[in-house]
C-alpha atoms as a PDB file:
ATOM      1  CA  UNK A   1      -2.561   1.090 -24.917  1.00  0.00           C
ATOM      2  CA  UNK A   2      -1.599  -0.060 -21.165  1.00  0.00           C
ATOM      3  CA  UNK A   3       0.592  -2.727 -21.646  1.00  0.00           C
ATOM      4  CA  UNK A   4       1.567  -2.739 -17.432  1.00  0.00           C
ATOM      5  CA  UNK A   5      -2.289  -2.434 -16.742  1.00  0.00           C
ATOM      6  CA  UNK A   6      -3.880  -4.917 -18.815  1.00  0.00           C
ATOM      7  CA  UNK A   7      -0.685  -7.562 -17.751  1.00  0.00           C
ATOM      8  CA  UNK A   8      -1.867  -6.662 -14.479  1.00  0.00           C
ATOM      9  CA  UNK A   9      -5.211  -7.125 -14.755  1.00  0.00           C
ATOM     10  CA  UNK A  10      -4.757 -10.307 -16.832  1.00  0.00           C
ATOM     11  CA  UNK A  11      -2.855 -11.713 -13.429  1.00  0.00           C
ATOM     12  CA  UNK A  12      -4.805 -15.243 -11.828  1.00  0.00           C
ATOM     13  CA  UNK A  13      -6.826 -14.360  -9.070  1.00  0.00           C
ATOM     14  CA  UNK A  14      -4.323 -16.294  -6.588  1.00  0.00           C
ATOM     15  CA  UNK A  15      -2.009 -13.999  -7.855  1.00  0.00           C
ATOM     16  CA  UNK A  16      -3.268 -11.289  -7.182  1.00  0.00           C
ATOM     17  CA  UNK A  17      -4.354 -12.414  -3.755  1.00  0.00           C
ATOM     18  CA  UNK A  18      -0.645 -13.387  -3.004  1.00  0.00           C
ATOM     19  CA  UNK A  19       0.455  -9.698  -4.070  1.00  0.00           C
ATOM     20  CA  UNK A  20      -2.060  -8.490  -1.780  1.00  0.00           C
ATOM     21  CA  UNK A  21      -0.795 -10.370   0.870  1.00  0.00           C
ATOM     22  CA  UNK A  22       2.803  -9.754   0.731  1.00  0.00           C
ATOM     23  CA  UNK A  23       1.718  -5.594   0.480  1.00  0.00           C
ATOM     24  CA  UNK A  24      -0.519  -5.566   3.441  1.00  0.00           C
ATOM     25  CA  UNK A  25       2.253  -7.976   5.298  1.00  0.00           C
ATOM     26  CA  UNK A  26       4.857  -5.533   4.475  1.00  0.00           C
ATOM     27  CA  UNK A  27       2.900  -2.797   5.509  1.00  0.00           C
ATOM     28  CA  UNK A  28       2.000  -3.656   8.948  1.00  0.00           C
ATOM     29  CA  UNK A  29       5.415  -5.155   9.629  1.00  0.00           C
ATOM     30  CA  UNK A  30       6.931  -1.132   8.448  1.00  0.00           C
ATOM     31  CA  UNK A  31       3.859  -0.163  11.278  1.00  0.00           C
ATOM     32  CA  UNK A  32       5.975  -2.437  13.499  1.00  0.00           C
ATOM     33  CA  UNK A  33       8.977  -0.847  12.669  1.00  0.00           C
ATOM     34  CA  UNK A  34       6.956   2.857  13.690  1.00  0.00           C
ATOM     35  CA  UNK A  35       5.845   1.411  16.459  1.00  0.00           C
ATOM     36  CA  UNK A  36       9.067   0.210  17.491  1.00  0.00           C
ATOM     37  CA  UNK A  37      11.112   3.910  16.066  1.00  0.00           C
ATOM     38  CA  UNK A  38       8.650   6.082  18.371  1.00  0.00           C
ATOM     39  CA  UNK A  39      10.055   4.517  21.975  1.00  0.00           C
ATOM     40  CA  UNK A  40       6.560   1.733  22.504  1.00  0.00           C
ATOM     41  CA  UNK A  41       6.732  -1.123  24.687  1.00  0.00           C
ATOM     42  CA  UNK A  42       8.628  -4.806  23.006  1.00  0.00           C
ATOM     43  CA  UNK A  43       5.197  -6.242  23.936  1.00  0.00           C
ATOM     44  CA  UNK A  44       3.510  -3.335  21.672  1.00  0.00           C
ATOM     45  CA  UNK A  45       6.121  -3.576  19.152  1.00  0.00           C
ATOM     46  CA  UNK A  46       5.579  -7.208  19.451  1.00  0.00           C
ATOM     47  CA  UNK A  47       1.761  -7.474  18.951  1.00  0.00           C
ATOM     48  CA  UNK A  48       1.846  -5.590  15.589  1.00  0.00           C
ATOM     49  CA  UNK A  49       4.743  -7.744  14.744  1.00  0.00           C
ATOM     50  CA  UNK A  50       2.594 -10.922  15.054  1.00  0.00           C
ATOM     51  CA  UNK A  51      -0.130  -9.551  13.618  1.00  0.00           C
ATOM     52  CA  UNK A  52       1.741  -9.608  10.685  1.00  0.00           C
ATOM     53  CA  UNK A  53       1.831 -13.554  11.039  1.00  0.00           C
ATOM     54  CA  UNK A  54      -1.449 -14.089  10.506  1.00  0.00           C
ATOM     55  CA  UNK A  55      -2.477 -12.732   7.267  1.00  0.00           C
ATOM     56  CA  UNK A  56      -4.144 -15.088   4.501  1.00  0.00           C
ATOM     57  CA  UNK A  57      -3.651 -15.247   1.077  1.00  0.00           C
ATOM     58  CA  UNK A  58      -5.863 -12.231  -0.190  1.00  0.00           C
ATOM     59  CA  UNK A  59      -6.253 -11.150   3.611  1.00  0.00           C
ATOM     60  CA  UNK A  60      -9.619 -12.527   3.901  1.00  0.00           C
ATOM     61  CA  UNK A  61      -9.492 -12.414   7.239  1.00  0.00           C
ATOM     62  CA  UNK A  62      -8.928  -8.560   7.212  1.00  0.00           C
ATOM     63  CA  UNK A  63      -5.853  -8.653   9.466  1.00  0.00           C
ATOM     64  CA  UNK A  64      -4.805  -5.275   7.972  1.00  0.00           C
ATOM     65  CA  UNK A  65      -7.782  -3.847   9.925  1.00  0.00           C
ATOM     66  CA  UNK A  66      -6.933  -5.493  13.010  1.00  0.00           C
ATOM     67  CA  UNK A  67      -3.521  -4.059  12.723  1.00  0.00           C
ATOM     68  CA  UNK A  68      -4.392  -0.654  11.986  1.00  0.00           C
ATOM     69  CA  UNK A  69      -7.488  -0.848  15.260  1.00  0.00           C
ATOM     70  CA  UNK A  70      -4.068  -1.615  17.583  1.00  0.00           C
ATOM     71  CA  UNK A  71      -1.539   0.542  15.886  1.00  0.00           C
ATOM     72  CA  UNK A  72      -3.288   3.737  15.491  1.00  0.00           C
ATOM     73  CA  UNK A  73      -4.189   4.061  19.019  1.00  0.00           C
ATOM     74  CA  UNK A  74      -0.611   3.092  19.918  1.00  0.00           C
ATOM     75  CA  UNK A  75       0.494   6.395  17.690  1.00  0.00           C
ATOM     76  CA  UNK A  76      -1.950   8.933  18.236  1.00  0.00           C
ATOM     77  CA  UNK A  77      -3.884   8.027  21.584  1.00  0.00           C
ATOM     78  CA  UNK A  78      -5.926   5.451  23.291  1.00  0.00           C
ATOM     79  CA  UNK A  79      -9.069   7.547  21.870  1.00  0.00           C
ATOM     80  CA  UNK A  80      -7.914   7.941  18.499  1.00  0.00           C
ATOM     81  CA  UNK A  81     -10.187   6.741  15.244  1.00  0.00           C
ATOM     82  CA  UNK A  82      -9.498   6.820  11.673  1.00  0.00           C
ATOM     83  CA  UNK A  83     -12.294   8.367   9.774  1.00  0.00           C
ATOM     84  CA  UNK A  84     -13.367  11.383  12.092  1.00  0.00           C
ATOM     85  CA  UNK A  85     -13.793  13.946  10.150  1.00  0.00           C
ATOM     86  CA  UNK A  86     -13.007  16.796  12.758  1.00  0.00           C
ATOM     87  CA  UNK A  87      -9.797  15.322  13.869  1.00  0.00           C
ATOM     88  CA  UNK A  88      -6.769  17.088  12.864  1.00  0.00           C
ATOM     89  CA  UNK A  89      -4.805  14.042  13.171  1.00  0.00           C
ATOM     90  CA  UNK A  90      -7.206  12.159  10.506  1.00  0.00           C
ATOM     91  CA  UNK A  91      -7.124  14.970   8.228  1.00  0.00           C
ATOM     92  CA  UNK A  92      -3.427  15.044   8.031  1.00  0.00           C
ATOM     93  CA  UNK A  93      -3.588  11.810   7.422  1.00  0.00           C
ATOM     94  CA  UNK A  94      -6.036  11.909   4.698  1.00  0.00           C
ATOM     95  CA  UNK A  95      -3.775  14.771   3.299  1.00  0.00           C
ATOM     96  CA  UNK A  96      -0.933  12.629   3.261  1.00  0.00           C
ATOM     97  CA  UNK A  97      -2.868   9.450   1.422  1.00  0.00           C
ATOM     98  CA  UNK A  98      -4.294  11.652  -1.187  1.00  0.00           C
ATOM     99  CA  UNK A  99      -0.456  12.898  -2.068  1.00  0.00           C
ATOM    100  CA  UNK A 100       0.753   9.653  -2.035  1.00  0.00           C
ATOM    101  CA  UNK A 101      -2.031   8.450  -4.251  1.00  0.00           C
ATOM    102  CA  UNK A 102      -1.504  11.383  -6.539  1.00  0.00           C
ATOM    103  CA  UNK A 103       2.367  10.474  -6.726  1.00  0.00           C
ATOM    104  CA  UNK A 104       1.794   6.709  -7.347  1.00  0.00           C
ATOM    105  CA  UNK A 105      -0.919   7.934  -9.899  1.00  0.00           C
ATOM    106  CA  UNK A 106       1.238  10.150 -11.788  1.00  0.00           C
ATOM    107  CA  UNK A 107       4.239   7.616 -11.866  1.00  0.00           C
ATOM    108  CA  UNK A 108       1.414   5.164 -13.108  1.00  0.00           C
ATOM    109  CA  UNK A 109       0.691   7.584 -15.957  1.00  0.00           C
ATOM    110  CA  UNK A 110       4.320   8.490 -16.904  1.00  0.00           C
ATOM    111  CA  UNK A 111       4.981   4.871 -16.889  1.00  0.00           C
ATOM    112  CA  UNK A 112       2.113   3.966 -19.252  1.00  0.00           C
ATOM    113  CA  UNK A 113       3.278   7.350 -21.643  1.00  0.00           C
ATOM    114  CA  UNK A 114       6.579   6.115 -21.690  1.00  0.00           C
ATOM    115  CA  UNK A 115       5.229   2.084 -22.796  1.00  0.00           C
ATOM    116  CA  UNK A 116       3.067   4.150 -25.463  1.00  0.00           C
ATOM    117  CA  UNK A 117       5.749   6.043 -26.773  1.00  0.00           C
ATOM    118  CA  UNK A 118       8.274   3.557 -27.169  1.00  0.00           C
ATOM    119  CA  UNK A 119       5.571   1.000 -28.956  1.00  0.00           C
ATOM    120  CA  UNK A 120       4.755   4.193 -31.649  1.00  0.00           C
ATOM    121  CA  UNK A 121       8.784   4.900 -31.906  1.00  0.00           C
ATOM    122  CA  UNK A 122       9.036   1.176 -32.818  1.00  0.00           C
ATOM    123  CA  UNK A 123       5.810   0.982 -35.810  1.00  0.00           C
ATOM    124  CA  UNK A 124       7.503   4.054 -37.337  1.00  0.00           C
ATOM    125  CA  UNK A 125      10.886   4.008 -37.214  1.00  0.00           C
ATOM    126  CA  UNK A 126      11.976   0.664 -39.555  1.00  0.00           C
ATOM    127  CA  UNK A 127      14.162  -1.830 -37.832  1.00  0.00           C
ATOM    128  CA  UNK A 128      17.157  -0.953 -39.903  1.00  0.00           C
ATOM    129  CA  UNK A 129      17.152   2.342 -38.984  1.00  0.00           C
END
């Protein structure tokens, strides 16, 4: 019924951990890039970009948390912390995750409809036709 899913989940482990690593790699380098597009330091700019250097297949090392402890308090304050829930800043944030989520959830699902669609169109309409 979810052809993209199940291919997905059918993926080798080390697959899957190289994805992983490429999307949290890309991420903190485009935190870099933030960083860099909000007037910080070359040495701030330069720490997140090395951070991005040192992530392991699967980021077992949790490098993506390291990056976020430096580059959050670069953006929003030397006091700043993700998960406060009186913070305006974090719930903005939040705000903007959850829509994001919703967005990639809902192409997800179109995607998926579409895939289902097309497989009945082809069992009922005959190939010559």
């Amino acid at each position: 019924m979810f052809p993209n899913i199940n291919k997905q989940l059918s993926l080798a482990s080390k697959t899957k951990n190289r994805i992983w690593s490429k999307i949290v790699m890309v991420k903190i380098r485009n935190q870099a890039k933030c960083v860099e597009q909000t007037g910080h330091s070359r040495n701030d700019v330069g720490l997140i970009q090395s951070i991005s250097s040192n992530i392991t297949e699967g980021d077992k090392h949790n490098v993506e948390a390291y990056a976020a402890r430096e580059y959050f308090p670069m953006m929003f304050g030397k006091n700043f912390k993700r998960g406060r829930f009186d913070d305006i800043i974090n719930a903005d944030l939040n705000y903007g995750y959850a829509f994001l989520r919703a967005l990639i959830r809902r192409e997800v699902q179109s995607q998926n409809t579409r895939d289902r669609l097309i497989e009945i169109l082809r069992n009922e309409i005959p190939a010559a036709g």
